[in-house]
Protein backbone atom coordinates (compact mmCIF):
# COMPACT_ATOMS: atom_id res chain seq x y z
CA UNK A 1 -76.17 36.77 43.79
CA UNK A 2 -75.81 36.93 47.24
CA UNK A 3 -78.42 37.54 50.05
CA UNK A 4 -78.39 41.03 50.58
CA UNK A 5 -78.18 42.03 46.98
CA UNK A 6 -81.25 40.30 46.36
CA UNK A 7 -82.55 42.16 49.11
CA UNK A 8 -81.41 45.29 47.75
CA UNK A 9 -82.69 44.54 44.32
CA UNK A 10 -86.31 43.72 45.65
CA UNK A 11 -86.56 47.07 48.23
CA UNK A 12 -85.58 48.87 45.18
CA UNK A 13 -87.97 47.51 42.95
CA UNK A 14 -90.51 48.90 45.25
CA UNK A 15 -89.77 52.18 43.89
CA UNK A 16 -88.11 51.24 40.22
CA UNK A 17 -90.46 48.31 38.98
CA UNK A 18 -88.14 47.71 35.79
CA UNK A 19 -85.57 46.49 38.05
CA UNK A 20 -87.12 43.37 39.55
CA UNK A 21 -85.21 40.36 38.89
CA UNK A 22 -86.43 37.79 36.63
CA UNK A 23 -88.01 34.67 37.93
CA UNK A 24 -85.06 31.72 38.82
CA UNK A 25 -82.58 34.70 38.89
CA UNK A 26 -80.27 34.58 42.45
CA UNK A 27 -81.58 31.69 43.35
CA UNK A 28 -78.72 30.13 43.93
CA UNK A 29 -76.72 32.30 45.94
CA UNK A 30 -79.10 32.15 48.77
CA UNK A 31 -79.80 28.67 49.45
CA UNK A 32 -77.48 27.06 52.14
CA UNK A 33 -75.18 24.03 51.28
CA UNK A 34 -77.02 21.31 51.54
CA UNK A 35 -74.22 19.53 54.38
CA UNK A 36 -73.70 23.39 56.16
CA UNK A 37 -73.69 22.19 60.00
CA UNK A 38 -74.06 25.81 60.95
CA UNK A 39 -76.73 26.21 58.96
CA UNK A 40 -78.55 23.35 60.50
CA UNK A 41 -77.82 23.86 64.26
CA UNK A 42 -78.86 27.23 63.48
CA UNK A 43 -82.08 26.23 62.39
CA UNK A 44 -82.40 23.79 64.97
CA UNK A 45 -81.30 26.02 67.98
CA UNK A 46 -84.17 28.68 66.48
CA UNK A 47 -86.60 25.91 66.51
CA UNK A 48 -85.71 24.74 70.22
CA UNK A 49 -85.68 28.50 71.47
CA UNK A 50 -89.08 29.18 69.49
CA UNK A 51 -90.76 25.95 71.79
CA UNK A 52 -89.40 27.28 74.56
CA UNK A 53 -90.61 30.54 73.87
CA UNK A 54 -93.68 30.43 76.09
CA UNK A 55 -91.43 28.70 79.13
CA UNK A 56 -92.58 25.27 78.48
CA UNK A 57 -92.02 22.73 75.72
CA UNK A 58 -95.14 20.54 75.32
CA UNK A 59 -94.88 17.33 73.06
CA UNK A 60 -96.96 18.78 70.37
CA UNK A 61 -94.43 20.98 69.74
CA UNK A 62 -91.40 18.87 69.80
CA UNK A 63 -94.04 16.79 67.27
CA UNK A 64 -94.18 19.18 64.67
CA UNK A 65 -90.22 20.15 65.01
CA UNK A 66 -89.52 16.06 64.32
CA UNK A 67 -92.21 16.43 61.62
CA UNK A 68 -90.50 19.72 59.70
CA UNK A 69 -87.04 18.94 60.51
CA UNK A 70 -86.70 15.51 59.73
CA UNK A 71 -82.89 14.24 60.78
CA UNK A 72 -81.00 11.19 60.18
CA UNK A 73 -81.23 8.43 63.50
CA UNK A 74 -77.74 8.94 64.03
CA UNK A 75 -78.17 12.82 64.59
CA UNK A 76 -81.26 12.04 66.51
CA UNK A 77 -79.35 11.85 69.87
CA UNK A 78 -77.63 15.51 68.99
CA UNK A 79 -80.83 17.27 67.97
CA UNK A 80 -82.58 16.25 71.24
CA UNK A 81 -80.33 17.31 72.97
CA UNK A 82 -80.04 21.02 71.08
């Protein structure tokens, strides 16, 4: 099941109860593959613009980012520099 008709299905079910999926249903189709490089710089690009957000990056910030998004020390080099 892809993204949007999961979407779909839930804003309907906000109307039509009966038609809410059952529990481990689409999960599947919405997870990224677990080696998707766009995926990843994607995520890490939206993590660098949300620090930078406020016009500063303070190291509390890139803290937390190295503490959620936890990448190999060979990608280190490529995430900092994201």
């Amino acid at each position: 099941m892809s993204l949007w008709v999961y979407l779909l299905n839930a804003g309907r079910s906000l109307f039509e109860p009966e038609t809410l999926p059952e529990p481990g249903e689409g999960e599947d189709g919405c997870a990224p593959e677990p080696n998707d490089a766009g995926f990843t710089a994607a995520v890490v690009g939206l993590g660098a613009k949300l620090a930078a957000a406020d016009g500063v990056v303070t190291d509390d910030e890139v803290m937390v980012f190295s503490r959620v998004f936890q990448a190999t020390e060979a990608d280190m080099p490529a995430v900092r520099r994201v």
